[in-house]
Protein backbone atom coordinates (compact mmCIF):
# COMPACT_ATOMS: atom_id res chain seq x y z
CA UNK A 1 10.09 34.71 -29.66
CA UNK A 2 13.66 34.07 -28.13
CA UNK A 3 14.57 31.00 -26.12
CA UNK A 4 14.76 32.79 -23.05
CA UNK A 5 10.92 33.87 -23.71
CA UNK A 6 10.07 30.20 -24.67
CA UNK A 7 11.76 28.76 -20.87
CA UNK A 8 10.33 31.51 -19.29
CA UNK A 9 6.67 30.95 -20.30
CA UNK A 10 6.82 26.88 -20.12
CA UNK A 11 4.73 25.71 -17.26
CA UNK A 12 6.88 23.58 -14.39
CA UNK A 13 6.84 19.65 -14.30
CA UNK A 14 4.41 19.04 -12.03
CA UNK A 15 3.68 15.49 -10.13
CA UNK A 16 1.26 14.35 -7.62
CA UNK A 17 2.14 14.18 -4.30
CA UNK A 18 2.33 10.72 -3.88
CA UNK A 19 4.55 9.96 -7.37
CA UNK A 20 7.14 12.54 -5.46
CA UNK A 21 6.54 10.77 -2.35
CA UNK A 22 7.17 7.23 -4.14
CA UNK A 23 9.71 8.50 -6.43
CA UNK A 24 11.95 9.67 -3.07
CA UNK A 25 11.57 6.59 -1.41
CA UNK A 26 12.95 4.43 -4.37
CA UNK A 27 15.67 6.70 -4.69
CA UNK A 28 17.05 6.61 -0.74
CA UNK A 29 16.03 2.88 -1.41
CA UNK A 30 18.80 0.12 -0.05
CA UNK A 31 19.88 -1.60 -3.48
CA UNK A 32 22.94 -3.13 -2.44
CA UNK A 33 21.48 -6.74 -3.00
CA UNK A 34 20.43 -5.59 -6.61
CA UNK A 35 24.18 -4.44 -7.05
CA UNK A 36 25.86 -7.72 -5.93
CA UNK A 37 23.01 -9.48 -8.30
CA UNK A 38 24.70 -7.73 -11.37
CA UNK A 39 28.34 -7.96 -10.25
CA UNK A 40 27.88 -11.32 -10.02
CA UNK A 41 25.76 -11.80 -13.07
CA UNK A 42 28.37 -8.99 -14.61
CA UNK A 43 30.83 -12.14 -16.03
CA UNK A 44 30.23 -13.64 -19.25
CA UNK A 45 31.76 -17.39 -17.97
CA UNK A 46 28.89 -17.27 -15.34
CA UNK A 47 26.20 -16.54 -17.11
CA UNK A 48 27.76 -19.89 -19.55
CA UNK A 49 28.21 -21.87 -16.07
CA UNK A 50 24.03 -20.98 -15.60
CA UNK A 51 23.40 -21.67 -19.19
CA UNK A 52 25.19 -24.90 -18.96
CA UNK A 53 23.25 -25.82 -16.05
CA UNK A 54 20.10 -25.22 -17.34
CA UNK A 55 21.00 -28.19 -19.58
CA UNK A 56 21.82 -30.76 -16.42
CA UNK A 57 23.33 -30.78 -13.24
CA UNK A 58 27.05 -30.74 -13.74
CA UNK A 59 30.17 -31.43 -11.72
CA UNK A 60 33.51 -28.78 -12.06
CA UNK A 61 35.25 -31.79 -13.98
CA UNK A 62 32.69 -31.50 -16.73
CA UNK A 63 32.88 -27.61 -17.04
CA UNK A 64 36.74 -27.83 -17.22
CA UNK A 65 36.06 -30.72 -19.88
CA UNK A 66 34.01 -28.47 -21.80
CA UNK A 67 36.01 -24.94 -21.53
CA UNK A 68 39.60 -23.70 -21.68
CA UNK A 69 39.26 -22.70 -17.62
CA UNK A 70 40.94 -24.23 -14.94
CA UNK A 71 39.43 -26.01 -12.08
CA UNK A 72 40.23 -23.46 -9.88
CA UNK A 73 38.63 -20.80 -12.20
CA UNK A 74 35.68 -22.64 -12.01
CA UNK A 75 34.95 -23.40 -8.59
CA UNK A 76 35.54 -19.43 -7.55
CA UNK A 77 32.81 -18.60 -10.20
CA UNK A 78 30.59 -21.44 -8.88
CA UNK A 79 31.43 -20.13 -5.23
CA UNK A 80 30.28 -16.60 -6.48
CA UNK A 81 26.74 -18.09 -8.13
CA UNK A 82 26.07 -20.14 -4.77
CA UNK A 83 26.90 -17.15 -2.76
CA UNK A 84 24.30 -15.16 -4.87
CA UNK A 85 21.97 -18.47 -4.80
CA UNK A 86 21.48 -19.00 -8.06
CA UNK A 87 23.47 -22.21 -8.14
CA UNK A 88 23.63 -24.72 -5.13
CA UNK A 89 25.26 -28.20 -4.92
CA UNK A 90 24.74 -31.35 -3.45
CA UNK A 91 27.71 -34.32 -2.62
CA UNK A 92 27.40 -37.29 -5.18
CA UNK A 93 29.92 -39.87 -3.71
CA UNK A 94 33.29 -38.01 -5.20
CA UNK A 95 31.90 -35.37 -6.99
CA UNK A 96 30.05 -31.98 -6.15
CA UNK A 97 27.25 -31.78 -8.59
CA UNK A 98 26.37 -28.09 -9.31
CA UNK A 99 22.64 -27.49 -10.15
CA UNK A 100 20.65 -24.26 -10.74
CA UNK A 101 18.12 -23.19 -7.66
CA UNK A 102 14.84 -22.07 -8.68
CA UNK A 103 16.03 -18.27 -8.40
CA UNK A 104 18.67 -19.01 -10.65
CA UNK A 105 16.30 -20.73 -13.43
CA UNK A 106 14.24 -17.85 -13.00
CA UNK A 107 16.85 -15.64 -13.45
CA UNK A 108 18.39 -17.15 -16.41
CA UNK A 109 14.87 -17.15 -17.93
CA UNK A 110 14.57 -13.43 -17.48
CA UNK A 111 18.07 -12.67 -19.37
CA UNK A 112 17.07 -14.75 -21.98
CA UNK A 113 13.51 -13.22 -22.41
CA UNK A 114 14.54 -9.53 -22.35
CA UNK A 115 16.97 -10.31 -25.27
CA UNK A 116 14.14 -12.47 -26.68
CA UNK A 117 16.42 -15.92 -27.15
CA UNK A 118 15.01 -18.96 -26.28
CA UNK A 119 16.47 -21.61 -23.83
């Protein structure tokens, strides 16, 4: 039997209406959200700015401290984090303390988990 014999007598892929129906709707499906999510979560210095805030709440001065960034560095990736609301801040007398929201522990707990490492 030739290949052409072999296509010709395979039966078509067949689903159920409803999978098609449900399988055309997540594809004209607005993901834009979803695709800032990664962007943002796309850099490896802000997944370490989540990771280090898992740890404690944390002011820029302690990230620069800790890293070879500047301070400037720093506060556009924290800027980028609070924008996606995984990271929000509160005013401790001269210092912006930097904590993760829940969405952001949950999401840190998620990356961790599908690559299996603990926090």
């Amino acid at each position: 039997m030739t290949m052409q014999e072999t296509e010709k007598k395979q039966e078509p892929y067949i689903l159920p209406d409803a999978t098609t129906l449900k399988v055309h709707s997540a594809m004209k499906e607005n993901v834009d959200n979803l695709v800032s999510l990664f962007k943002v979560l796309s850099d490896p210095v802000r997944i370490r700015i989540l990771k280090a805030l898992h740890i404690s709440e944390l002011c820029v001065c302690v990230l620069v401290e800790t890293t070879d960034y500047k301070h400037s560095a720093l506060s556009y990736h924290l800027k980028l984090l609070k924008d996606a609301e995984l990271v929000d801040s509160r005013r401790d007398k001269n210092f912006q303390i930097y904590y993760l929201t829940e969405p952001g522990e949950k999401m840190l707990r998620a990356i961790e988990s599908s690559f299996k490492k603990e926090i």
